[in-house]
C-alpha atoms as a PDB file:
ATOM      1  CA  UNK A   1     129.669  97.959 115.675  1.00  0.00           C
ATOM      2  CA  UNK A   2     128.643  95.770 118.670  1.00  0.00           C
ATOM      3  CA  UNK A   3     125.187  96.810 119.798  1.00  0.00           C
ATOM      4  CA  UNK A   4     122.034  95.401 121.159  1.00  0.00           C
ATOM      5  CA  UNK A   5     119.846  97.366 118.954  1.00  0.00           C
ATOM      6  CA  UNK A   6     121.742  98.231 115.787  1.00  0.00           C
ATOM      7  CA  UNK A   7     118.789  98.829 113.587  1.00  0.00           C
ATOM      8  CA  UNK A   8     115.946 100.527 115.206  1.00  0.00           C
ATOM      9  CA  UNK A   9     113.868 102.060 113.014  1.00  0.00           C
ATOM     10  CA  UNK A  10     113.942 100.249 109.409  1.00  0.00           C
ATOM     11  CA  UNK A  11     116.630  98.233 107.159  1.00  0.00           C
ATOM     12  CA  UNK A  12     118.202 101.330 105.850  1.00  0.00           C
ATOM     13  CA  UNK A  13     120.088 101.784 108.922  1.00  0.00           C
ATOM     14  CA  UNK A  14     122.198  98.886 108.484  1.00  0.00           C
ATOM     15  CA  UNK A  15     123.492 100.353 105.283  1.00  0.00           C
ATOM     16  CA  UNK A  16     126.409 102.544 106.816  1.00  0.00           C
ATOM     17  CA  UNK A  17     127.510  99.104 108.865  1.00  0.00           C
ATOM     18  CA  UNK A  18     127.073  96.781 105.971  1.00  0.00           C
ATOM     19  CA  UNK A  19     129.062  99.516 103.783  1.00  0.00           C
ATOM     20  CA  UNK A  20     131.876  99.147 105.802  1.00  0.00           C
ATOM     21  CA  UNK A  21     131.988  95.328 106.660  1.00  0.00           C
ATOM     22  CA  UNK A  22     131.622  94.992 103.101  1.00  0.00           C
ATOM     23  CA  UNK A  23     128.983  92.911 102.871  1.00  0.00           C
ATOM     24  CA  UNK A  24     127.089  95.364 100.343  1.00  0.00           C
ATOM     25  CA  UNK A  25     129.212  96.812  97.768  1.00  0.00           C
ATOM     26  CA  UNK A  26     126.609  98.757  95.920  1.00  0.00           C
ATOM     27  CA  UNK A  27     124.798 102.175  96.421  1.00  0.00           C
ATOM     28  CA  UNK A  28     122.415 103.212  99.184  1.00  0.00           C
ATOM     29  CA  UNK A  29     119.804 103.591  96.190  1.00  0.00           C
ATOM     30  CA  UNK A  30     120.747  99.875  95.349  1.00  0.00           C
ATOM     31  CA  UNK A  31     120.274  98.825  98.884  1.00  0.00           C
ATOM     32  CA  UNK A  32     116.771 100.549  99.392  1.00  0.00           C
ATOM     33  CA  UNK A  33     115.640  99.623  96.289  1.00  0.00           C
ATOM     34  CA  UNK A  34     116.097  95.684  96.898  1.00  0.00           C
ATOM     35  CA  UNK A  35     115.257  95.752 100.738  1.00  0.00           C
ATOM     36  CA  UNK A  36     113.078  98.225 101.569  1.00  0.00           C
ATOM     37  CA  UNK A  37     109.483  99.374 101.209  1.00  0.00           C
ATOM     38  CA  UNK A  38     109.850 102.955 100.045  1.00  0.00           C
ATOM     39  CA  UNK A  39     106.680 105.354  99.284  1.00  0.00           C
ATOM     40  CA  UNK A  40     107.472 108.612  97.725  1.00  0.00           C
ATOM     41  CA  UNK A  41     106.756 112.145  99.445  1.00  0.00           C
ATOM     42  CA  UNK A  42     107.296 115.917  98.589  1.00  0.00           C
ATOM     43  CA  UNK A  43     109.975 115.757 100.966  1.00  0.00           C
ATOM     44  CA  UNK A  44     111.725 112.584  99.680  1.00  0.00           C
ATOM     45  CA  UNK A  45     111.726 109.017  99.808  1.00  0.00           C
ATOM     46  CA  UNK A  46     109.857 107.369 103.206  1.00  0.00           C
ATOM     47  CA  UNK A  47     110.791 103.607 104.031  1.00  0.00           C
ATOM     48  CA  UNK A  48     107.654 102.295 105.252  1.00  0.00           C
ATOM     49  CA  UNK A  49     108.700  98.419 105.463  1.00  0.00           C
ATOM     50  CA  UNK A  50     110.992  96.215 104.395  1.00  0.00           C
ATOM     51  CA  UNK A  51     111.015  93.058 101.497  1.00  0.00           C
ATOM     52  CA  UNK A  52     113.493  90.161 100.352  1.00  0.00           C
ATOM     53  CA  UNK A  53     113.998  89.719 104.315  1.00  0.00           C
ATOM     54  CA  UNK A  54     115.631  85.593 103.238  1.00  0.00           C
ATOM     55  CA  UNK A  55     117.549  87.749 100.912  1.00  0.00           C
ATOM     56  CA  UNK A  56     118.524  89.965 104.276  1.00  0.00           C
ATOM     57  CA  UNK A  57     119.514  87.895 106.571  1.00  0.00           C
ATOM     58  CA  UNK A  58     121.669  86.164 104.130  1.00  0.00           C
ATOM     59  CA  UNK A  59     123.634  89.291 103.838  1.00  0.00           C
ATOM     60  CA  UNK A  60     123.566  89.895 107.402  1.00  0.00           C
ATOM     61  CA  UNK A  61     124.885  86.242 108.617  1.00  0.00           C
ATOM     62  CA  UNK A  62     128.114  86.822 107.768  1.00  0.00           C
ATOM     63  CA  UNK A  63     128.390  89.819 110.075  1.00  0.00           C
ATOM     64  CA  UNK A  64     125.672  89.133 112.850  1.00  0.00           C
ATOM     65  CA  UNK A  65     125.786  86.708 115.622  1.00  0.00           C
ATOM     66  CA  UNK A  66     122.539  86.330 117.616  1.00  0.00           C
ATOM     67  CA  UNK A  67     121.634  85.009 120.712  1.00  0.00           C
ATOM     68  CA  UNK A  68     118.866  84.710 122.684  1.00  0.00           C
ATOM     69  CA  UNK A  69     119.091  84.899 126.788  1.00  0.00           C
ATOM     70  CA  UNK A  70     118.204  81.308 127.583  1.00  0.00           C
ATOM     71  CA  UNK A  71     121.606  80.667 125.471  1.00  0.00           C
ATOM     72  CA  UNK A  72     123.627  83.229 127.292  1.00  0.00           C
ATOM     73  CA  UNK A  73     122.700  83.551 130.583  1.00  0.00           C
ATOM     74  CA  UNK A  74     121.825  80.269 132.170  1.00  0.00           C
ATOM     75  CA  UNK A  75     123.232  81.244 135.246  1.00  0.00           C
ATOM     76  CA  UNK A  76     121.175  84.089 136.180  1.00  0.00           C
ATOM     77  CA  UNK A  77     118.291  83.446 138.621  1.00  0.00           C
ATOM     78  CA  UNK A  78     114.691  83.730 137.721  1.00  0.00           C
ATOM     79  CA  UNK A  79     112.886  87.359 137.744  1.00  0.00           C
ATOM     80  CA  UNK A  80     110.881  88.357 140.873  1.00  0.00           C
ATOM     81  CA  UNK A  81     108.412  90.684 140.340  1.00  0.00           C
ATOM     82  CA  UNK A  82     107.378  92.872 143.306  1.00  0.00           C
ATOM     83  CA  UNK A  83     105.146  95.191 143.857  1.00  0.00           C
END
């Protein structure tokens, strides 16, 4: 489950990855309803944003490790941009 990105589009695709670290233990309904913004639509349920995000990350720390680059790569030399 290493990845750069591994939520692009909204909270609800953590679910499958928090599932199976077992961080959250309760439904995918459960999950939505407590993190995510959800609006209704003839074709089913539409996450539009997210809420609880303290709540979140508090769930998330036990699992996720971030870094930014000025942490990592200190070594590297500066960009150049060129034309």
């Amino acid at each position: 489950a290493l990845s750069g990105t591994p939520a692009p589009n909204n909270l609800a695709e953590l679910y499958p990855l928090l599932r199976t670290f077992g961080t959250w233990r309760n439904s995918f309904d459960a999950f939505k309803a407590k993190f995510c913004d959800v609006r209704a639509t003839p074709y089913g349920d539409k996450i539009i944003g997210h809420k609880n995000i303290a709540d979140f990350r508090k769930l998330m720390a036990p699992v996720m490790l971030r870094r930014k680059k000025d942490e990592v790569m200190k070594d590297l030399p500066k960009i150049v941009w060129s034309d």
